[in-house]
Protein backbone atom coordinates (compact mmCIF):
# COMPACT_ATOMS: atom_id res chain seq x y z
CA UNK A 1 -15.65 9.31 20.16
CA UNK A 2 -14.06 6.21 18.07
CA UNK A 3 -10.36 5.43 19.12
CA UNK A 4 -9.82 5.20 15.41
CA UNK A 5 -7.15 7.19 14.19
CA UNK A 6 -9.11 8.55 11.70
CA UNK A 7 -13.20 8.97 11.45
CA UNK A 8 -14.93 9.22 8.39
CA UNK A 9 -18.28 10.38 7.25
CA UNK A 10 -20.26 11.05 4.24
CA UNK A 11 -23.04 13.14 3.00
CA UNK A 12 -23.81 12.30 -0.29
CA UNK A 13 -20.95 13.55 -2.27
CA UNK A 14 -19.31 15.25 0.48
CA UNK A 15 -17.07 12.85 2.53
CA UNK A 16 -15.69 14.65 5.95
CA UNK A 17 -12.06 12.89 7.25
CA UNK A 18 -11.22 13.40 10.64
CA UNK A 19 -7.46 13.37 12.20
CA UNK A 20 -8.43 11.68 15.91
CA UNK A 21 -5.53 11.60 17.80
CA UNK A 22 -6.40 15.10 19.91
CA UNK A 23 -4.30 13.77 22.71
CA UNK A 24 -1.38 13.82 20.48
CA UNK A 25 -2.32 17.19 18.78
CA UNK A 26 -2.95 14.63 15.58
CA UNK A 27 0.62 13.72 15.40
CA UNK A 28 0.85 11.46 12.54
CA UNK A 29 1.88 8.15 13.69
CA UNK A 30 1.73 4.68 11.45
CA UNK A 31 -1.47 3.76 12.53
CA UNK A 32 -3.32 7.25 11.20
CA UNK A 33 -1.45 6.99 8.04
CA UNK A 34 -2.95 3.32 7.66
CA UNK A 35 -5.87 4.55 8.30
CA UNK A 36 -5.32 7.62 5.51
CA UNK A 37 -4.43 4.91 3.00
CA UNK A 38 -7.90 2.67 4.21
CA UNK A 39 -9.78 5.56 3.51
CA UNK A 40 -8.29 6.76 0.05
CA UNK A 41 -8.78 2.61 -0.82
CA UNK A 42 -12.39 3.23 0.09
CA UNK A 43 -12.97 6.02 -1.97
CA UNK A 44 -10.36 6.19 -5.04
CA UNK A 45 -12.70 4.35 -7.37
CA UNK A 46 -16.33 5.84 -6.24
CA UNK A 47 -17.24 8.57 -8.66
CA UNK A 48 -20.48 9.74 -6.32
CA UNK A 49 -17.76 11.40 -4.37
CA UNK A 50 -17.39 15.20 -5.26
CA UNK A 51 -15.52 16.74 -2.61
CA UNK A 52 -13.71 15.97 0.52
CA UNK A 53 -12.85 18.09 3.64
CA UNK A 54 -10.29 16.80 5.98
CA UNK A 55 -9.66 18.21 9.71
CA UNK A 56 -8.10 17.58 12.87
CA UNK A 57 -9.96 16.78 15.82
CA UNK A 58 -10.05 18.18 19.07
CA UNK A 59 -9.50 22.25 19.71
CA UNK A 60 -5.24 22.31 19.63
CA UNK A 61 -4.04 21.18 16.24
CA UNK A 62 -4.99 20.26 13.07
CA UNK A 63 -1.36 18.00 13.19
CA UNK A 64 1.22 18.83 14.84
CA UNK A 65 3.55 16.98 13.00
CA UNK A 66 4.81 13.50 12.89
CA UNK A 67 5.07 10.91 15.91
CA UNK A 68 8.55 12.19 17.53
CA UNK A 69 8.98 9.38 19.00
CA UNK A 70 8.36 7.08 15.69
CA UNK A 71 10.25 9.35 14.06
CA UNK A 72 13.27 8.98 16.36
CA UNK A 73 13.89 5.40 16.24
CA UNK A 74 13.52 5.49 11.81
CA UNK A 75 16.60 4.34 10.24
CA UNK A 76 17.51 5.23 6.66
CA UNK A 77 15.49 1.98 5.23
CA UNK A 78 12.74 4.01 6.72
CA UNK A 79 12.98 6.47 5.11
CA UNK A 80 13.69 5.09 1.78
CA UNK A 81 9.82 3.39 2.48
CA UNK A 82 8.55 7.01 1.78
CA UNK A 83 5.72 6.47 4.66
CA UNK A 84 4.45 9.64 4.58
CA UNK A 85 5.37 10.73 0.96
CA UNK A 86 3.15 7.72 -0.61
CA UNK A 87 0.09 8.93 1.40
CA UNK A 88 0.46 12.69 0.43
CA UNK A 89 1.28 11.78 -3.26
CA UNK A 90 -1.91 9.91 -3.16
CA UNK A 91 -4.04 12.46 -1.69
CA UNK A 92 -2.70 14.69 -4.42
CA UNK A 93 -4.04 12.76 -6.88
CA UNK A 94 -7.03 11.82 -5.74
CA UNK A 95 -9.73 12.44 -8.56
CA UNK A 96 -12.19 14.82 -6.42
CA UNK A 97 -11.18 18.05 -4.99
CA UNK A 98 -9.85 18.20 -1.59
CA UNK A 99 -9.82 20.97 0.97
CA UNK A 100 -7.53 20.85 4.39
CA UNK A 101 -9.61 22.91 7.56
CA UNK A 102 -6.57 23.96 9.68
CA UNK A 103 -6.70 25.18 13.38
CA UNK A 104 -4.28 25.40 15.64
CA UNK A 105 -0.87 23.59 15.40
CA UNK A 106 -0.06 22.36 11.57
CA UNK A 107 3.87 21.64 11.42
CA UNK A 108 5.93 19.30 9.89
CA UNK A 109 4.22 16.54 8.19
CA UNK A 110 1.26 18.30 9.41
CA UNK A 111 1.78 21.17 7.18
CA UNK A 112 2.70 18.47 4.47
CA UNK A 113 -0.03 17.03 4.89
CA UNK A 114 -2.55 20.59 4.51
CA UNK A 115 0.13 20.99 1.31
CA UNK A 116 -1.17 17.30 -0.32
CA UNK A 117 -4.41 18.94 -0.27
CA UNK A 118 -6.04 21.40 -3.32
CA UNK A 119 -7.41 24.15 -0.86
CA UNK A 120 -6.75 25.41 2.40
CA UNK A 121 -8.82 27.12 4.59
CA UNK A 122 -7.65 28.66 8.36
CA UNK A 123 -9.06 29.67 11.38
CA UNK A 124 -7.51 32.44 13.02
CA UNK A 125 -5.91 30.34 15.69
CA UNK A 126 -3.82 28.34 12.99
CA UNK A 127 0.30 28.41 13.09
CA UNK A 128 1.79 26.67 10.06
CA UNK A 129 5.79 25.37 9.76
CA UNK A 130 8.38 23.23 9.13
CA UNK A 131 10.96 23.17 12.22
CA UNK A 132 12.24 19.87 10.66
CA UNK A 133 15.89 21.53 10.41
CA UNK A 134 15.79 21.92 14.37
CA UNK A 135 15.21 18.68 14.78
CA UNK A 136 18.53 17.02 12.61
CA UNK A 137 16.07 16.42 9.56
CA UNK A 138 15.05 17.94 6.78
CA UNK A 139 10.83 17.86 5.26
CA UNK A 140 10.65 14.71 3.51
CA UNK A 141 7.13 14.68 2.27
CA UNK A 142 6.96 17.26 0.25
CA UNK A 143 7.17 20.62 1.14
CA UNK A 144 10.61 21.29 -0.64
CA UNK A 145 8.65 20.72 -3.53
CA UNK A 146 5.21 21.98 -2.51
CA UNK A 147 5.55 25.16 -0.43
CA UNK A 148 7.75 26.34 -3.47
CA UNK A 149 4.76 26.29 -5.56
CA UNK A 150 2.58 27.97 -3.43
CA UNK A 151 4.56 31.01 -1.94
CA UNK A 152 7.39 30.85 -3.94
CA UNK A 153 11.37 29.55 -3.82
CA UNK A 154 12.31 32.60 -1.72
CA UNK A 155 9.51 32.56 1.31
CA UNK A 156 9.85 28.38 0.84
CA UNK A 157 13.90 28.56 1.57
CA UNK A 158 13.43 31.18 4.18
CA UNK A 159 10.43 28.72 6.01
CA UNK A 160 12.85 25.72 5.81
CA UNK A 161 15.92 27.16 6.65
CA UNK A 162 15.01 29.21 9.49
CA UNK A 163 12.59 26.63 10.80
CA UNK A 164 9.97 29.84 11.45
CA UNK A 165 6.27 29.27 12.55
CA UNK A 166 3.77 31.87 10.89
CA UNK A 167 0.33 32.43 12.08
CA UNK A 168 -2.91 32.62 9.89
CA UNK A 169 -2.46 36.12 8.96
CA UNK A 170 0.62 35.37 7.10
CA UNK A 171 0.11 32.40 5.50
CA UNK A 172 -2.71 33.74 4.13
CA UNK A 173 -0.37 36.69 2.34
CA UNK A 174 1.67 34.48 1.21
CA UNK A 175 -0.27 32.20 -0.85
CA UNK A 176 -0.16 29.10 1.95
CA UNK A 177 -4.05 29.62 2.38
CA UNK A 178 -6.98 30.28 0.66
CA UNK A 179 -9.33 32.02 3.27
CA UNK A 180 -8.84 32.94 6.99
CA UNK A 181 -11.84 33.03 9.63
CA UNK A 182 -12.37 33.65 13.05
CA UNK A 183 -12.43 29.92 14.62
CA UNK A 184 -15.72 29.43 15.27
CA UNK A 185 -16.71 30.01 11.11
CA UNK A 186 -13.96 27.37 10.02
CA UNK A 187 -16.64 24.27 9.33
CA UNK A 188 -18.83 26.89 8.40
CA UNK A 189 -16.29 27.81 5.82
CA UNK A 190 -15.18 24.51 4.40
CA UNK A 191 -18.30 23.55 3.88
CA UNK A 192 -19.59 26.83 1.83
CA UNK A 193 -15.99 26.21 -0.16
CA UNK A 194 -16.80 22.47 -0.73
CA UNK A 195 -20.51 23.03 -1.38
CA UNK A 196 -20.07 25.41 -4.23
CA UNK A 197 -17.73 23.01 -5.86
CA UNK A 198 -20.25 20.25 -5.48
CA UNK A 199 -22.78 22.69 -7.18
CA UNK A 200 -20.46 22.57 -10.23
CA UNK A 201 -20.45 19.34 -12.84
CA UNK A 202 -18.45 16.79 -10.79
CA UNK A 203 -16.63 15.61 -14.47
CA UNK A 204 -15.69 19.01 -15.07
CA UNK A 205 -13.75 19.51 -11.91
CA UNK A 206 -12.26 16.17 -11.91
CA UNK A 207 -11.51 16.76 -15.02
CA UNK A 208 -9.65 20.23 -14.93
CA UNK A 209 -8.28 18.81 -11.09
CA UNK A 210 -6.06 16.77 -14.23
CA UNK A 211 -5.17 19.29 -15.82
CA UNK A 212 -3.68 20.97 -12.59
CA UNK A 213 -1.83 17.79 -12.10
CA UNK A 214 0.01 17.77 -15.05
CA UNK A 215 1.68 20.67 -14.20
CA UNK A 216 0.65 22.00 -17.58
CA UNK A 217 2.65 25.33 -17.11
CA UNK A 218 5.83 24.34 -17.11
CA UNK A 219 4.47 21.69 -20.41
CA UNK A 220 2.32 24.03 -22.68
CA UNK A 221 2.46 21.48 -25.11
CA UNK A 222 1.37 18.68 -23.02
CA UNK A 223 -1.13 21.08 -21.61
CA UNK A 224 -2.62 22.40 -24.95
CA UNK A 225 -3.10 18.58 -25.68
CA UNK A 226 -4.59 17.75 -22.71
CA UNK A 227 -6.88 20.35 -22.54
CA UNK A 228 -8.35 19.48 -25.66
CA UNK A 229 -8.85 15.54 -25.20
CA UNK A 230 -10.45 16.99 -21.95
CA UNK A 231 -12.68 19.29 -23.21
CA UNK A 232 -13.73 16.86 -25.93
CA UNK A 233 -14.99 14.73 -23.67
CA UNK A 234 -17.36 16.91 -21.90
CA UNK A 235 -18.22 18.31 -25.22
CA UNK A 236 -20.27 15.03 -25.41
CA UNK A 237 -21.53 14.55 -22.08
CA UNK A 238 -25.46 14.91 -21.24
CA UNK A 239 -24.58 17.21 -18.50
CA UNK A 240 -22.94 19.99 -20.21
CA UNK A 241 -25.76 20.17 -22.95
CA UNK A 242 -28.11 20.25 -20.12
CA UNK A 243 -26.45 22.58 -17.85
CA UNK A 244 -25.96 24.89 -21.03
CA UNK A 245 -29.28 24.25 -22.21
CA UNK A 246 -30.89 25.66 -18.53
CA UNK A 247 -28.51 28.85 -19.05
CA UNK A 248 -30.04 29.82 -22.18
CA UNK A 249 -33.66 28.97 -20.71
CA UNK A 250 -33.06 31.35 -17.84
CA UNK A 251 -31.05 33.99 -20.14
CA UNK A 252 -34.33 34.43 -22.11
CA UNK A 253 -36.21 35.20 -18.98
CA UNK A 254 -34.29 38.30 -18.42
């Protein structure tokens, strides 16, 4: 295997990221989240991309957190750079759907890091936190923001405060995953997830990824506008006339 932090391949639209630092449980160090940043360069502008899965390599974590010992010797001018935050604020808004494949260990910036992503997927083996708290620190790239949205201000406080690790089970009941499997079915299930949203028209779902970004709840007027300059648009695109147009066809069959 590469000694590059991070492998990347592509099939078609599907592009498959790799955390390779197995060694290190894929602690994230500055080197991987160069590497992050190299690869969301690469593929920010190309529109043939329709859906990205990103994993850990090796059989103990997905990523165990940040590089301790990085991490120990950060000042506050360090942390006013916003390493990580920059990288997970980008993978949020990256144009194509993204889904995080989590086994084993995902803590800390790990967990952050699963959080930047759309969709989450878990084998069984998977333990999810953020001991930050134990450590003198608090998360500082984004779950106080993130985990709130996902299970709620309650569960979020308690998972901060107390520092707790959860397994699978219960990150799947509260709203931290989408789907748990036994291990050997995670690929297996990323991939079904990611193929039948590259089945779908790739402008639509970039398109309504948008609309998820701008938060449109808590704006309803920003959303109702939104929605409609979006749905405009694919109003007049070839693809929805033909995709509609193939509906009908096979409607009239029945």
């Amino acid at each position: 295997m590469s000694d590059s932090p991070v492998l990347m391949t592509r099939e078609d639209a599907l592009v498959r990221v790799t955390l390779n630092r197995p060694a290190q449980r894929n602690a994230l160090d500055q080197a991987m989240i160069d590497a992050l940043h190299r690869v969301l360069d690469e593929l920010q502008d190309d529109m043939g991309v329709g859906a990205m899965i990103l994993r850990g390599g090796g059989d103990k974590a997905f990523a165990a957190g940040a590089d301790i010992g990085q991490l120990r010797d950060r000042k506050r001018d360090d942390a006013f750079r916003s390493i990580n935050t920059r990288l997970f604020q980008r993978l949020e808004e990256a144009a194509f759907p993204t889904i995080a494949a989590v086994h084993g260990w995902c803590l800390g910036g790990g967990c952050e890091l699963a959080m930047a992503c759309d969709l989450r997927v878990a084998s069984e083996s998977a333990r999810f936190g953020q001991p930050e708290v134990g450590l003198g620190i608090i998360p500082g790239a984004g779950a106080t923001y993130r985990l709130p949205r996902l299970v709620g201000m309650g569960m979020a406080r308690e998972l901060i405060f107390s520092g707790r690790i959860i397994d699978a089970a219960e990150a799947k009941a509260i709203g931290l995953v989408n789907r748990v499997v036994p291990e050997d079915q995670l690929d297996g299930c990323a991939e079904e997830l990611a193929g039948a949203i590259l089945r779908q028209d790739r402008l639509a779902v970039r398109l309504a990824k948008t609309m998820f970004r701008l938060d449109a709840g808590a704006r309803p007027g920003v959303g109702n506008v939104a929605e409609t300059l979006a749905q405009g648009i694919l109003f007049e695109s070839e693809e929805k006339h033909r995709r509609m147009t193939a509906f009908l066809e096979r409607k009239k069959k029945k």
